[in-house]
Protein backbone atom coordinates (compact mmCIF):
# COMPACT_ATOMS: atom_id res chain seq x y z
CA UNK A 1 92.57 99.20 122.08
CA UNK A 2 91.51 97.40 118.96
CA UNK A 3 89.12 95.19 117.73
CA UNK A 4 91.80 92.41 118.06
CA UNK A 5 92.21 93.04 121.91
CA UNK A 6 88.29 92.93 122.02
CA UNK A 7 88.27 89.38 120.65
CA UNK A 8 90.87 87.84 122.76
CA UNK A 9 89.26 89.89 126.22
CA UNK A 10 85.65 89.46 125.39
CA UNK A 11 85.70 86.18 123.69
CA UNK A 12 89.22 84.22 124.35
CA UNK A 13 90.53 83.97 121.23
CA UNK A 14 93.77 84.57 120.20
CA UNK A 15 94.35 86.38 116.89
CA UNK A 16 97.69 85.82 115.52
CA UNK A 17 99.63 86.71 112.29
CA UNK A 18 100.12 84.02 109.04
CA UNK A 19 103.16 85.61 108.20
CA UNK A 20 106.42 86.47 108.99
CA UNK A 21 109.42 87.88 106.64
CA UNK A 22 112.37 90.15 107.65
CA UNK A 23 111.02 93.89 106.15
CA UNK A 24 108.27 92.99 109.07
CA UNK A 25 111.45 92.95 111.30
CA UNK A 26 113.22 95.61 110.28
CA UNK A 27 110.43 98.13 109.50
CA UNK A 28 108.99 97.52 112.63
CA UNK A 29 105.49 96.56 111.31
CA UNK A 30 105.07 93.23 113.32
CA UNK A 31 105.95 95.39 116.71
CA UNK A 32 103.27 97.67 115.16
CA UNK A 33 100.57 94.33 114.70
CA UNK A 34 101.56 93.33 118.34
CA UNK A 35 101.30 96.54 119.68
CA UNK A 36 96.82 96.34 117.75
CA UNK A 37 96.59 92.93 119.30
CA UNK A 38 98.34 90.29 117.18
CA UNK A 39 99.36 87.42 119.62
CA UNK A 40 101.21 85.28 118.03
CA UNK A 41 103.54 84.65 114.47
CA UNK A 42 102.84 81.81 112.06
CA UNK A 43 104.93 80.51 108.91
CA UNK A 44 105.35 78.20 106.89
CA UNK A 45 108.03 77.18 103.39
CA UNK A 46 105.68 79.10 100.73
CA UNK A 47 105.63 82.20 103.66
CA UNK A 48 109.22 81.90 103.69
CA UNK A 49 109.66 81.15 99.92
CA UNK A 50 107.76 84.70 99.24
CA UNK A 51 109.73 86.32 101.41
CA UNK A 52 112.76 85.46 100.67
CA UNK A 53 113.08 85.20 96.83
CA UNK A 54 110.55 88.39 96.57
CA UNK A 55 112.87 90.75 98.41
CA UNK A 56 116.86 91.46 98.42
CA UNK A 57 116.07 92.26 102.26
CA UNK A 58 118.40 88.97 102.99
CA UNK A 59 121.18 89.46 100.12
CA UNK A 60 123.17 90.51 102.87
CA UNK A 61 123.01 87.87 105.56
CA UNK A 62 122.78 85.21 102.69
CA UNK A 63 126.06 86.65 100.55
CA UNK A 64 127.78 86.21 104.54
CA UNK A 65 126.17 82.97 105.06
CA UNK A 66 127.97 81.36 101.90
CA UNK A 67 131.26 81.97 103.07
CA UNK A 68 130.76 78.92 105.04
CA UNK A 69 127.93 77.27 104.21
CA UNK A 70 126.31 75.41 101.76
CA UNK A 71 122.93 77.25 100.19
CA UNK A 72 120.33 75.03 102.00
CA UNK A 73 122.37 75.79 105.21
CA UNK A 74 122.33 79.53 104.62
CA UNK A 75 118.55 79.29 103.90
CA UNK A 76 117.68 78.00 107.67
CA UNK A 77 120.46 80.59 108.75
CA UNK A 78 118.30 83.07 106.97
CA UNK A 79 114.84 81.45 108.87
CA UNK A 80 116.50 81.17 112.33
CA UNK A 81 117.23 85.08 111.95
CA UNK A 82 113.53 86.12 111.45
CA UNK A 83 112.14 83.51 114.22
CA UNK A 84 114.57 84.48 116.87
CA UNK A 85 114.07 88.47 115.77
CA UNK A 86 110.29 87.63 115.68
CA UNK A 87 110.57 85.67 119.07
CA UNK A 88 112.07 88.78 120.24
CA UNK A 89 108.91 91.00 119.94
CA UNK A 90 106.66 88.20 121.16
CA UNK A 91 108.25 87.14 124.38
CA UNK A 92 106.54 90.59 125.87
CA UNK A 93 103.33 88.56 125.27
CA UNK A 94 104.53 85.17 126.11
CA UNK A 95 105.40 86.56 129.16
CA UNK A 96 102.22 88.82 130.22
CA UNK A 97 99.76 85.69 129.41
CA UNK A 98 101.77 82.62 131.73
CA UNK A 99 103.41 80.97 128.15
CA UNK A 100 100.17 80.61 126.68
CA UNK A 101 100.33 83.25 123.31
CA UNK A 102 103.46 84.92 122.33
CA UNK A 103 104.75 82.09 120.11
CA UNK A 104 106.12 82.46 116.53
CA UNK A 105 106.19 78.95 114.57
CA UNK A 106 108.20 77.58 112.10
CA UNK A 107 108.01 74.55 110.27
CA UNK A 108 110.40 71.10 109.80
CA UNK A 109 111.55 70.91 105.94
CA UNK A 110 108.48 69.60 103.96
CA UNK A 111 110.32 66.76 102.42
CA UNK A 112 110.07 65.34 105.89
CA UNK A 113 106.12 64.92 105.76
CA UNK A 114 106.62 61.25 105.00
CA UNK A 115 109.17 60.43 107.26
CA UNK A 116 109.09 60.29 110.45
CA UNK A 117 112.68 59.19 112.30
CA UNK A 118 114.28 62.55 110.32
CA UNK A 119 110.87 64.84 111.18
CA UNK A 120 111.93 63.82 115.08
CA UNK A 121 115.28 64.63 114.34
CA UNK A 122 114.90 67.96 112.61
CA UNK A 123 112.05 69.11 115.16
CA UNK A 124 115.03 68.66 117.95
CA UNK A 125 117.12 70.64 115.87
CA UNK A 126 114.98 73.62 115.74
CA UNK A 127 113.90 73.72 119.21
CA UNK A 128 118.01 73.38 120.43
CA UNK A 129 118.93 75.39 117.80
CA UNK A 130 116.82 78.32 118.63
CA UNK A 131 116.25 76.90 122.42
CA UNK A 132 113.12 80.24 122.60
CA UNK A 133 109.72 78.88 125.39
CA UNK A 134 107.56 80.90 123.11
CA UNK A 135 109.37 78.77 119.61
CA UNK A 136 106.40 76.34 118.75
CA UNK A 137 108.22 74.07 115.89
CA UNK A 138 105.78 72.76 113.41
CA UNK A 139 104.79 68.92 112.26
CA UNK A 140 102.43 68.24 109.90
CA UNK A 141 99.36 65.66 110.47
CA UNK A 142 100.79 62.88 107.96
CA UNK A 143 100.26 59.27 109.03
CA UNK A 144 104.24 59.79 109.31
CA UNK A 145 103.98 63.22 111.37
CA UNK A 146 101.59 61.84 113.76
CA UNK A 147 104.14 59.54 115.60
CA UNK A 148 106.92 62.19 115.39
CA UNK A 149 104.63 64.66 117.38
CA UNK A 150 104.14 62.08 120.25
CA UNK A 151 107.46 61.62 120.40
CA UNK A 152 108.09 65.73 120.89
CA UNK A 153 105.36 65.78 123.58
CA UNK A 154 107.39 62.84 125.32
CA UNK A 155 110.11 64.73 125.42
CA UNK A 156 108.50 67.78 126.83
CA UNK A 157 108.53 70.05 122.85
CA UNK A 158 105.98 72.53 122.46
CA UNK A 159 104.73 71.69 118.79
CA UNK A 160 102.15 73.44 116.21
CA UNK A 161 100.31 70.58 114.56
CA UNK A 162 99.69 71.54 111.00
CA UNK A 163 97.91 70.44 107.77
CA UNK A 164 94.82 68.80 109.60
CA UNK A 165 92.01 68.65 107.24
CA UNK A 166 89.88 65.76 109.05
CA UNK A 167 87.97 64.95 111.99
CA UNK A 168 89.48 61.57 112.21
CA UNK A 169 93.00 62.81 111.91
CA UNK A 170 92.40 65.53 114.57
CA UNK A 171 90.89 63.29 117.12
CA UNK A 172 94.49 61.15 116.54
CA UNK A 173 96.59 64.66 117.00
CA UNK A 174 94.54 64.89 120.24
CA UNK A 175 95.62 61.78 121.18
CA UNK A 176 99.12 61.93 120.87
CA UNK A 177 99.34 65.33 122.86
CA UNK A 178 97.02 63.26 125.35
CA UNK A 179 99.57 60.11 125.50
CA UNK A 180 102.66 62.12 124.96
CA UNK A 181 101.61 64.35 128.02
CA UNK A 182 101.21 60.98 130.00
CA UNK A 183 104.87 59.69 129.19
CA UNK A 184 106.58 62.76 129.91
CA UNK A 185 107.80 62.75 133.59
CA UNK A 186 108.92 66.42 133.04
CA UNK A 187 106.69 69.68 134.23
CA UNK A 188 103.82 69.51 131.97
CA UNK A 189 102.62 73.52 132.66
CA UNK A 190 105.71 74.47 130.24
CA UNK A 191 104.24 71.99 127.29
CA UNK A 192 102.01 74.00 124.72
CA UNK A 193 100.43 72.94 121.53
CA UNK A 194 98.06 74.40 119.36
CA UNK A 195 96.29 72.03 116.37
CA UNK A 196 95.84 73.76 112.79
CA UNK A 197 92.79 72.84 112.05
CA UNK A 198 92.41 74.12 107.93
CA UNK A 199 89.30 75.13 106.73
CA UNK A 200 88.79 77.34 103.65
CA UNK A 201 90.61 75.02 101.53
CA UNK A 202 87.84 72.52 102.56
CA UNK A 203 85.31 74.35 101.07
CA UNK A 204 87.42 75.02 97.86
CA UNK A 205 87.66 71.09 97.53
CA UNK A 206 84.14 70.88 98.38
CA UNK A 207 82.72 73.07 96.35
CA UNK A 208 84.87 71.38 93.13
CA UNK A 209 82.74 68.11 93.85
CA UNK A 210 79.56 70.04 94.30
CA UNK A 211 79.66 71.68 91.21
CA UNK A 212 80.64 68.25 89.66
CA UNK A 213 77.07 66.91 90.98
CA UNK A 214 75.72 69.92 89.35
CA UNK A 215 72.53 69.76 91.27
CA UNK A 216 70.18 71.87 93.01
CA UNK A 217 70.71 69.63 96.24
CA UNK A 218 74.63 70.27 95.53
CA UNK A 219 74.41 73.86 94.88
CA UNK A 220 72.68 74.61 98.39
CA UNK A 221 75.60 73.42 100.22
CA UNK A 222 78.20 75.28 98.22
CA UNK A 223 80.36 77.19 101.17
CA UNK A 224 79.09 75.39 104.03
CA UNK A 225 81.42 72.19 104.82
CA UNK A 226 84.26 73.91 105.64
CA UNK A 227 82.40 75.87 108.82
CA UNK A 228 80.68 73.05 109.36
CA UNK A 229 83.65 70.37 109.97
CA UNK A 230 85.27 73.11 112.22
CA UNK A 231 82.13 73.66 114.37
CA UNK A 232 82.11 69.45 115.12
CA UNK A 233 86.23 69.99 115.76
CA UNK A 234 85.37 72.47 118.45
CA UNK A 235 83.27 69.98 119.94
CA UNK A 236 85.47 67.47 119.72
CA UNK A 237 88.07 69.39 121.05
CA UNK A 238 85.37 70.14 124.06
CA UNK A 239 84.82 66.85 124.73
CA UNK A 240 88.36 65.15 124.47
CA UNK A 241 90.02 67.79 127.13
CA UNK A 242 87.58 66.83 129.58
CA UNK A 243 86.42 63.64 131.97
CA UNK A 244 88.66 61.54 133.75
CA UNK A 245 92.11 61.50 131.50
CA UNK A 246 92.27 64.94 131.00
CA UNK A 247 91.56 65.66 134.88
CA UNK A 248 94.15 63.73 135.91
CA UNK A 249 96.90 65.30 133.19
CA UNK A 250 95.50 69.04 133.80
CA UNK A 251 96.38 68.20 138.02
CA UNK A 252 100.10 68.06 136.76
CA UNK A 253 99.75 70.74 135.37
CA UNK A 254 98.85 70.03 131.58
CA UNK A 255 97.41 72.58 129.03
CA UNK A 256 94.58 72.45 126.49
CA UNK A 257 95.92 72.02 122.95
CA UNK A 258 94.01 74.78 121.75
CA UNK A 259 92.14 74.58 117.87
CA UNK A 260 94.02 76.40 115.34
CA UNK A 261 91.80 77.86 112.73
CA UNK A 262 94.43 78.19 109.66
CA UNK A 263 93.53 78.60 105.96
CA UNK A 264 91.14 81.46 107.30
CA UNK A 265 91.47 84.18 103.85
CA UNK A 266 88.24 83.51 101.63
CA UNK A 267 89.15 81.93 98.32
CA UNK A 268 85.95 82.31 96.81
CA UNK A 269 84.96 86.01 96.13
CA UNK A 270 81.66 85.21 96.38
CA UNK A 271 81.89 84.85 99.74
CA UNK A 272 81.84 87.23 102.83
CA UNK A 273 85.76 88.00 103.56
CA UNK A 274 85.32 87.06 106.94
CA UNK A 275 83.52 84.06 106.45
CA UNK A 276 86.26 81.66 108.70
CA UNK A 277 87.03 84.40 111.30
CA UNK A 278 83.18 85.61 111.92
CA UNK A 279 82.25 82.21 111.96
CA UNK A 280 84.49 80.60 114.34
CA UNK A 281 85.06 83.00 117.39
CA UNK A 282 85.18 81.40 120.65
CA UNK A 283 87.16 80.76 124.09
CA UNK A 284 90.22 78.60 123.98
CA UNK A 285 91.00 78.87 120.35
CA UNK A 286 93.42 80.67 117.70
CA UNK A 287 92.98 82.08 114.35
CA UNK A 288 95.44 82.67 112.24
CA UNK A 289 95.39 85.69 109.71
CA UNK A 290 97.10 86.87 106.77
CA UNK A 291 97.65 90.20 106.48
CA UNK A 292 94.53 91.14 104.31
CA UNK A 293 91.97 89.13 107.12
CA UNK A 294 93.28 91.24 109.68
CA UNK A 295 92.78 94.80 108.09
CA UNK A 296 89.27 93.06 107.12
CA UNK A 297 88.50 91.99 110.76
CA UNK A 298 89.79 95.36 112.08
CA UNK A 299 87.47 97.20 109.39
CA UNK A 300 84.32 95.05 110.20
CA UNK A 301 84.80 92.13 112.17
CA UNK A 302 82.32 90.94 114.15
CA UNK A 303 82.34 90.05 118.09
CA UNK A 304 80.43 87.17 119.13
CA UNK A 305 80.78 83.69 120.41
CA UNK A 306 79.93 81.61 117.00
CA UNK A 307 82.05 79.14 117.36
CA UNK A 308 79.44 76.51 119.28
CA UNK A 309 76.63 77.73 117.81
CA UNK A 310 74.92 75.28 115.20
CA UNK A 311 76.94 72.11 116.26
CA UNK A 312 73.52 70.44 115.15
CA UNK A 313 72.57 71.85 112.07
CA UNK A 314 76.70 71.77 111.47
CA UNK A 315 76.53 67.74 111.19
CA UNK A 316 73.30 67.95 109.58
CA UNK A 317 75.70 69.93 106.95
CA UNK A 318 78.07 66.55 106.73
CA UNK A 319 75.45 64.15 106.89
CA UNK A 320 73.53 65.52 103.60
CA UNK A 321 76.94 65.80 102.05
CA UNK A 322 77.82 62.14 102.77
CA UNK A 323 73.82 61.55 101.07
CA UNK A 324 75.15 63.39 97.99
CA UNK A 325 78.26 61.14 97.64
CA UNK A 326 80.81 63.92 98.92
CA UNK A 327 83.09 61.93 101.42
CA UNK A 328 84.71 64.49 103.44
CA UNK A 329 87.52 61.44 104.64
CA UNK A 330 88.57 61.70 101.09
CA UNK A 331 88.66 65.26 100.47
CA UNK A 332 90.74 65.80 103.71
CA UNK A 333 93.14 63.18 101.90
CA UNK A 334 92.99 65.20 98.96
CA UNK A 335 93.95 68.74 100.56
CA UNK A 336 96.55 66.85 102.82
CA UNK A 337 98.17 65.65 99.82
CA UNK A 338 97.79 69.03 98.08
CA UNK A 339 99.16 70.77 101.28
CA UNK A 340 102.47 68.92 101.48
CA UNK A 341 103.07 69.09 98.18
CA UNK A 342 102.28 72.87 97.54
CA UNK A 343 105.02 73.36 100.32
CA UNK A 344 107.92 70.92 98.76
CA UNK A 345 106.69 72.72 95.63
CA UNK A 346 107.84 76.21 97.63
CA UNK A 347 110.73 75.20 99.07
CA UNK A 348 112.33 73.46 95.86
CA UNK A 349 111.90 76.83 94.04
CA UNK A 350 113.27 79.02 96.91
CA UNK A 351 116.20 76.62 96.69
CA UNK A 352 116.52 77.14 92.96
CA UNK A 353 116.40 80.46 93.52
CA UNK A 354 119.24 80.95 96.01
CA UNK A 355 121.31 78.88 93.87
CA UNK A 356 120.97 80.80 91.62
CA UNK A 357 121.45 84.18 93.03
CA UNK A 358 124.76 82.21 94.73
CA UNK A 359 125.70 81.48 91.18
CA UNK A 360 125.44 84.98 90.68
CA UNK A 361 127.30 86.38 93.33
CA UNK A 362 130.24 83.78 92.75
CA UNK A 363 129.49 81.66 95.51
């Protein structure tokens, strides 16, 4: 037993891996993770970019692929291998907790964050295409994505909800799992969704503006929004998966969407490692790791319920940065921006990259 089984027995809380590429596979270090406690798999285009142009672990399949297929076609050949291999490991898990961990995500093409007709149609591809219960497919929280991820919970899709950087734009991801849950006539117990709730990059945009003030006011809330706006998502998440509408979905059968803590690795080295795990352990929630957090967490984590404590002094945090001029609205529009963009940015090099290396192999 390891300190990762600790956190999801003693305090609910599912630990799961931000990472997935095929040495992991083959190597057998992911069996190894599951086997200390890791409960789940999570990628995304840059994961997949790094893995794939950083390693000749997929020359093989790829040099196979291009017999028949164009290069962008070989690259989801290439992704569908790891999932499904990766699915593999985790349906032990999926299995052992009634469907609620065990899942290993993978995300629409990012040029789809603004469009939401061919974000429904690629999220049907993936789930037929792979056709895995424990395959969450993932949407991001664009103004675009939003509607798409009703749509997937009307149709019975388990979905990972990623990119949200707001409290405003959670509270609508809640509400389309709420209203997509209502229109599906289908058994709601084999729906799941988790909502990626991002938070160091918060404090990273946060902190610019701060230092921008260049006050003492400023400087004393350096490192504390990001925490903070997670706390209040918590309650919120509390609050909207309970009462009336939620009692009458969870008597079909329904499941929370659990909080997501991504973005969890410390930017700032000025700040404990563990500052977004530590901070934010508590029952019904995820948190997903990169491979650094976890030896961190293992090394010194600590185990207690934090994730509800300071909900007060947590808005107190928001309200004196709204005082100072720092709207957080805006700087979740920021990061949102940044987010989609960093992963078009990832996937149009990977792309370069394989046509190039099919250049190079005659293809």
């Amino acid at each position: 037993m390891t300190k990762l089984h600790d956190l999801y027995d003693q305090q609910g809380q599912s630990p799961w891996l931000d990472n997935l590429k095929r040495g992991y596979l083959v190597s057998g270090e992911l069996q190894r993770l599951v086997d200390a406690g890791i409960r789940g798999v999570t990628s995304n285009p840059t994961i997949f970019q790094k893995a794939i142009a950083g390693s000749a672990d997929y020359d093989d399949q790829f040099r196979q692929l291009l017999e028949q297929h164009t290069v962008e076609d070989a690259y989801w050949g290439m992704v569908v291998k790891d999932v499904t291999d990766a699915l593999a490991v985790l349906r032990p898990v999926h299995d052992a907790s009634g469907g609620a961990d065990g899942f290993v995500s993978v995300e629409v093409a990012p040029s789809l964050a603004g469009d939401t007709e061919g974000t429904i149609k690629a999220a049907r591809f993936l789930h037929d295409k792979i056709a895995e219960p424990n395959l969450y497919v993932k949407i991001p929280a664009t103004p675009e994505g939003v509607p798409a991820i009703r749509q997937m919970f009307a149709e019975g899709r388990s979905i990972n909800i990623t990119l949200i950087f707001s409290l405003t734009r959670y509270d609508e991801v809640i509400e389309a799992y709420l209203s997509g849950l209502e229109a599906y006539d289908g058994d709601l117990s084999q729906v799941q969704s988790v909502a990626s709730f991002f938070v160091s990059r918060v404090d990273t945009e946060v902190d610019r503006r701060l230092d921008a003030l260049g006050t003492e006011d400023a400087k004393a809330l350096r490192g504390k929004a990001a925490v903070a706006q997670a706390k209040l998502a918590y309650v919120l998440f509390r609050e909207r998966f309970s009462g009336p509408r939620w009692e009458a979905l969870a008597a079909r059968g329904a499941n929370r969407q659990r909080p997501l803590w991504a973005s969890t690795s410390t930017k700032n080295p000025d700040y404990p490692d563990l500052l977004y795990v530590d901070s934010l352990i508590g029952p019904d929630t995820v948190n997903t790791l990169p491979d650094a957090t976890i030896e961190a967490f293992l090394d010194h984590g600590t185990l207690a319920r934090t994730v509800d404590q300071g909900a007060d002094e947590a808005q107190e945090t928001l309200d004196r940065l709204g005082s100072l001029g720092i709207d957080v609205e805006d700087v979740a529009l920021t990061l949102e921006q940044e987010g989609v963009s960093a992963f078009v940015k990832s996937f149009d090099e990977l792309m370069q990259a394989l046509h190039d290396k099919a250049a190079s192999l005659g293809g």
